[in-house]
C-alpha atoms as a PDB file:
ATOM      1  CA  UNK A   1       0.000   0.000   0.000  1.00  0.00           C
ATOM      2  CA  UNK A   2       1.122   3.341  -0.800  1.00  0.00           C
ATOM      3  CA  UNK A   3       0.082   6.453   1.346  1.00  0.00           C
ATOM      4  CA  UNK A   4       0.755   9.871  -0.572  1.00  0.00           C
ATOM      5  CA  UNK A   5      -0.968  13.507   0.210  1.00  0.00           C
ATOM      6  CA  UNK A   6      -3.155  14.638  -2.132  1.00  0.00           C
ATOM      7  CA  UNK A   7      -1.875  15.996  -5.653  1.00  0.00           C
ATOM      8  CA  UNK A   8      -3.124  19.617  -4.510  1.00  0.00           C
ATOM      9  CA  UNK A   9      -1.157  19.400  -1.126  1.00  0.00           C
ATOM     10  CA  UNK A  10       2.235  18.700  -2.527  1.00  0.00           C
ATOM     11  CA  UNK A  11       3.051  21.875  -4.656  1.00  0.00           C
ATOM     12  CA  UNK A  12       5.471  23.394  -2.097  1.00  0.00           C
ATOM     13  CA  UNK A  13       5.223  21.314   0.737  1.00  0.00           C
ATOM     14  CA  UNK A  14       7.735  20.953   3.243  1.00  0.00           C
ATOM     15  CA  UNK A  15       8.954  18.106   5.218  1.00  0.00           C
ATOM     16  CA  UNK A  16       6.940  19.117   7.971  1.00  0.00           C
ATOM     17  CA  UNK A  17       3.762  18.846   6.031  1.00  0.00           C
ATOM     18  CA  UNK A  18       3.939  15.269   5.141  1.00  0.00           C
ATOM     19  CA  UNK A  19       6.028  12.654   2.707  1.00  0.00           C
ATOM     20  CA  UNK A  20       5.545   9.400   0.387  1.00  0.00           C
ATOM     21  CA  UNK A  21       5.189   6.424   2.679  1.00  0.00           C
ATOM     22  CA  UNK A  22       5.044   2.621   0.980  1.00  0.00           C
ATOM     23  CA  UNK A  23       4.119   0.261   3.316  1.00  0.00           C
ATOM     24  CA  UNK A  24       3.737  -3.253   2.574  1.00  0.00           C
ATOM     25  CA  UNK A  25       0.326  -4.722   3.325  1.00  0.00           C
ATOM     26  CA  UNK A  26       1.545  -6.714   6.630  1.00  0.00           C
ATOM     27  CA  UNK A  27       3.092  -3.446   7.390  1.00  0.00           C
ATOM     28  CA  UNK A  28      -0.461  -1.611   7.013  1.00  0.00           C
ATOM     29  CA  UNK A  29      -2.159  -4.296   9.334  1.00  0.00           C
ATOM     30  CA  UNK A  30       0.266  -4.256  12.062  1.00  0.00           C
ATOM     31  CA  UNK A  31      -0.040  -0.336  12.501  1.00  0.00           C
ATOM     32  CA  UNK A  32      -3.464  -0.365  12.144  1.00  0.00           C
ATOM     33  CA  UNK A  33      -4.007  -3.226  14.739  1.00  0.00           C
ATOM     34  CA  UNK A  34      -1.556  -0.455  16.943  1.00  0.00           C
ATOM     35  CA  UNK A  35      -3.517   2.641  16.128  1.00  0.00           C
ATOM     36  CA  UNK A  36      -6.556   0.774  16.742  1.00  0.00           C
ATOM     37  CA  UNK A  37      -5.126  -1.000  20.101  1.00  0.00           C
ATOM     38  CA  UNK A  38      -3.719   2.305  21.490  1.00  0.00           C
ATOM     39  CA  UNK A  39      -7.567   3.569  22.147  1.00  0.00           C
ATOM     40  CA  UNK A  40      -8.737   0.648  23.201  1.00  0.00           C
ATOM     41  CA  UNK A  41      -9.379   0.924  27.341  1.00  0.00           C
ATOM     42  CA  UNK A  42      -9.647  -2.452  29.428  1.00  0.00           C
ATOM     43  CA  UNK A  43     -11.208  -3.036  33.135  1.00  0.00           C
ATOM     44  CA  UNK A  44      -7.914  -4.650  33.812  1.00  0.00           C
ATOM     45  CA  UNK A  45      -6.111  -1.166  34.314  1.00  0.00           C
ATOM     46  CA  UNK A  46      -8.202   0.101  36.824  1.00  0.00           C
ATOM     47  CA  UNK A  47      -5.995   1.817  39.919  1.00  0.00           C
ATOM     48  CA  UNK A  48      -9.260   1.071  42.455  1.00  0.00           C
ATOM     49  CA  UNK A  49     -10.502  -1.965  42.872  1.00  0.00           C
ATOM     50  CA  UNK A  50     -14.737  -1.690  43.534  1.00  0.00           C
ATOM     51  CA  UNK A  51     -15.930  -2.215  47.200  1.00  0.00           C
ATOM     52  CA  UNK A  52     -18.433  -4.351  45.939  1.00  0.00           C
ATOM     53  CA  UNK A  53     -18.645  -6.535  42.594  1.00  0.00           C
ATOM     54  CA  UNK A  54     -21.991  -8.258  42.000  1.00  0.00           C
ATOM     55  CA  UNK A  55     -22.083 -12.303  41.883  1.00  0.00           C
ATOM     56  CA  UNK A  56     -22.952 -13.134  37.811  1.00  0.00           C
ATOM     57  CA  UNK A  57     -25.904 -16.349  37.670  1.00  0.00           C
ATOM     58  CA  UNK A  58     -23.676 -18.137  35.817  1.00  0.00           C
ATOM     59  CA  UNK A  59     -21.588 -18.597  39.022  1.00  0.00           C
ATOM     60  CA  UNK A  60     -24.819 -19.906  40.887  1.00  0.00           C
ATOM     61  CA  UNK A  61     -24.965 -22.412  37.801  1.00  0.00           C
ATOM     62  CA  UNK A  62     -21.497 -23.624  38.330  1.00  0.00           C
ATOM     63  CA  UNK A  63     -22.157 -24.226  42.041  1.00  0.00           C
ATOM     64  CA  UNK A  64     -25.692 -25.992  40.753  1.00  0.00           C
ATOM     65  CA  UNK A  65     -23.790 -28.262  38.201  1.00  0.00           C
ATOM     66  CA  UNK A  66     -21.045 -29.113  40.229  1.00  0.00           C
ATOM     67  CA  UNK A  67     -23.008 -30.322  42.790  1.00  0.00           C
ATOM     68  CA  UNK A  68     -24.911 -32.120  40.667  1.00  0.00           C
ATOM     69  CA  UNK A  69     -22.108 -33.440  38.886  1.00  0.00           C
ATOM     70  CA  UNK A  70     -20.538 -34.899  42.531  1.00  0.00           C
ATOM     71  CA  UNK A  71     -23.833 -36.522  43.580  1.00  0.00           C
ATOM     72  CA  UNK A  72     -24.428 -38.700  39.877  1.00  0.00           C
ATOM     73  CA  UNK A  73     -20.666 -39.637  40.480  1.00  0.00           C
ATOM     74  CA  UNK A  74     -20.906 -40.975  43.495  1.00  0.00           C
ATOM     75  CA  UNK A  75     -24.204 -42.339  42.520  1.00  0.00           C
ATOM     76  CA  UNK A  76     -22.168 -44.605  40.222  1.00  0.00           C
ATOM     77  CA  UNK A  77     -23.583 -42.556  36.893  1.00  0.00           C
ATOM     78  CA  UNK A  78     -21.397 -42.493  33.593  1.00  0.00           C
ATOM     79  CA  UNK A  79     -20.016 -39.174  32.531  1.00  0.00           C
ATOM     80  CA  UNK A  80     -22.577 -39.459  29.689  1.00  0.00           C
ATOM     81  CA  UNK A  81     -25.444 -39.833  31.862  1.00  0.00           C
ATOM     82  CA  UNK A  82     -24.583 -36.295  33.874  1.00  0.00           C
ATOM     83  CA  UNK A  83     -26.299 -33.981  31.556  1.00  0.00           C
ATOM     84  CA  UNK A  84     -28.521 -31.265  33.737  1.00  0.00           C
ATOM     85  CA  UNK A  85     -32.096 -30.666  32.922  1.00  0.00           C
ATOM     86  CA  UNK A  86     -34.579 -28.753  34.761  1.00  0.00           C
ATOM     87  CA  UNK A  87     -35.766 -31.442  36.663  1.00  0.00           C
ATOM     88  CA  UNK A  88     -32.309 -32.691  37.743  1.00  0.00           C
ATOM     89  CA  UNK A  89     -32.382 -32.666  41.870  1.00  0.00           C
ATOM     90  CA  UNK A  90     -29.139 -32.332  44.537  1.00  0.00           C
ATOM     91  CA  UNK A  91     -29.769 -32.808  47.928  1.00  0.00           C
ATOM     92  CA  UNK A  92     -30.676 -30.694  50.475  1.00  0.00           C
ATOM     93  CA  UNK A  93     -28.004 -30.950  52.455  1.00  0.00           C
ATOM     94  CA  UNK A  94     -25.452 -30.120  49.672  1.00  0.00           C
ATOM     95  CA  UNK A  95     -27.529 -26.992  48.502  1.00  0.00           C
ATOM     96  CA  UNK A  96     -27.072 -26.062  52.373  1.00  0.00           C
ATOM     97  CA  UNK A  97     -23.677 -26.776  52.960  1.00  0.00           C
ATOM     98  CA  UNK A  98     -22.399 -24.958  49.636  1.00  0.00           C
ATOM     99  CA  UNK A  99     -24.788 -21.890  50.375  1.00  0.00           C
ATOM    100  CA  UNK A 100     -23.999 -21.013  53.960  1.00  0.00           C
ATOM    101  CA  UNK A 101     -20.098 -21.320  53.067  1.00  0.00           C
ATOM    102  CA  UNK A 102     -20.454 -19.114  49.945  1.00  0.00           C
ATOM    103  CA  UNK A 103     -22.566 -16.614  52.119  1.00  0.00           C
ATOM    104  CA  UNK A 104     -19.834 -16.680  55.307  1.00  0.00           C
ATOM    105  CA  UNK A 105     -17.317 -16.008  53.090  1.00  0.00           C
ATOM    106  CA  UNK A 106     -19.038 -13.403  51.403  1.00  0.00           C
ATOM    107  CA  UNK A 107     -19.576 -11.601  55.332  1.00  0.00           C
ATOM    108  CA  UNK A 108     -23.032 -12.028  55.242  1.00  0.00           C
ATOM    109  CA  UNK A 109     -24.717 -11.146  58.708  1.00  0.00           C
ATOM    110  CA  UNK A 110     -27.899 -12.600  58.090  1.00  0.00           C
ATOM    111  CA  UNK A 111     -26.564 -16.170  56.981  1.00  0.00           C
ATOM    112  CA  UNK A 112     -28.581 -18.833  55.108  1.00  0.00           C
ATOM    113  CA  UNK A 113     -30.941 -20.754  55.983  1.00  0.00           C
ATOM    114  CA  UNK A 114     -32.060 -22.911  52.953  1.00  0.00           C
ATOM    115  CA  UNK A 115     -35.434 -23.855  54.135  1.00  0.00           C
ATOM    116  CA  UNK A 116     -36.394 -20.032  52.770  1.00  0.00           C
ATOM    117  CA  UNK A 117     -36.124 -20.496  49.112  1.00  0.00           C
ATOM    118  CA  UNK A 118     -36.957 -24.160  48.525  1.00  0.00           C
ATOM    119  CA  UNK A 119     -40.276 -25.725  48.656  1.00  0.00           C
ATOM    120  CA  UNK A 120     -40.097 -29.467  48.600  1.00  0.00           C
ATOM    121  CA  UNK A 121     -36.926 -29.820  51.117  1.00  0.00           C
ATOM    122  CA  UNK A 122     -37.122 -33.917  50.827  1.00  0.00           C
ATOM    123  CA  UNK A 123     -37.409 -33.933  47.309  1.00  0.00           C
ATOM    124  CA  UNK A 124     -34.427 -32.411  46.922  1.00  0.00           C
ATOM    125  CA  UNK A 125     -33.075 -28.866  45.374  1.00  0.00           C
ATOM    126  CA  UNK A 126     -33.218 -28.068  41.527  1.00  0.00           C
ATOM    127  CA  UNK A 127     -32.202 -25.231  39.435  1.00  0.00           C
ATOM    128  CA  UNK A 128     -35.169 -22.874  40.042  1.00  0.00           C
ATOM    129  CA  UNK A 129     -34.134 -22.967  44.279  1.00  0.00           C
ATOM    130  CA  UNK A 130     -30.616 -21.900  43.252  1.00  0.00           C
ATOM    131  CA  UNK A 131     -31.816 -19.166  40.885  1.00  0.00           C
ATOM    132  CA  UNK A 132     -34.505 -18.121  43.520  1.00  0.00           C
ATOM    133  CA  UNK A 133     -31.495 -17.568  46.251  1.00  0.00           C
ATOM    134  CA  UNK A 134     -30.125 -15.260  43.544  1.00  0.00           C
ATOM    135  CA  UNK A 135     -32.723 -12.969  42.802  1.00  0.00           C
ATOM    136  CA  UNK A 136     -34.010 -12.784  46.440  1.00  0.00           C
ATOM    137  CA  UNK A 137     -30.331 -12.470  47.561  1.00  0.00           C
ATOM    138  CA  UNK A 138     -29.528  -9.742  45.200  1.00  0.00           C
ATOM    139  CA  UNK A 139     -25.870 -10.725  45.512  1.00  0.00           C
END
């Protein structure tokens, strides 16, 4: 690629004003990608770290599927067979025990009690209990 100032522009210009550039084309993508980079502002940069940062669901679904993933294995289920639907249960206990650590750590005052957010506590705990601790949560 060849960069040149317009016809109009170079009748007495100066170094200062500009000057014939060729570039080859990997030469043209690699400043470009370094013009284009040099504007570009990431999170990671940040001098102050936020008090708070908000919990995303999908972390609530990793704590739901690894759960779920422990009790089928020790259930003696293949791999194959651990596939998560909306009817897929964990116990009660686990949902408990995984909950009120997540919550301690977090320095909630109020704890967790379980019993609050899921309505058959024998039949075990599926996805809608764990996504009804996060909206009512607001974490």
């Amino acid at each position: 690629m060849v960069m040149t100032a317009s016809d109009d522009a170079t009748d007495g210009a100066t170094d200062s004003e500009g000057q014939l550039v060729s570039l080859s084309d990997a030469a043209t993508h690699a400043a470009s990608v370094r013009m284009l980079s040099a504007g570009v502002r990431t999170r990671s940069k940040a001098w102050v770290i936020p008090a708070e940062q908000p919990l995303e669901l999908l972390f609530f679904r990793n704590i739901y599927n690894e759960l779920l993933k422990r009790e089928r294995t020790e259930a003696g289920l293949e791999e194959a067979e651990v596939c998560p639907d909306a009817d897929s249960r964990v116990s009660f206990e686990a949902f408990q025990i995984s909950l009120e650590r997540l919550f301690f750590i977090l320095g909630d005052k109020d704890g967790f009690d379980g019993r609050k957010y899921v309505h058959d506590v024998e039949g075990g705990v599926v996805w809608a209990d764990f996504f009804r601790v996060y909206k009512q949560k607001n974490v």
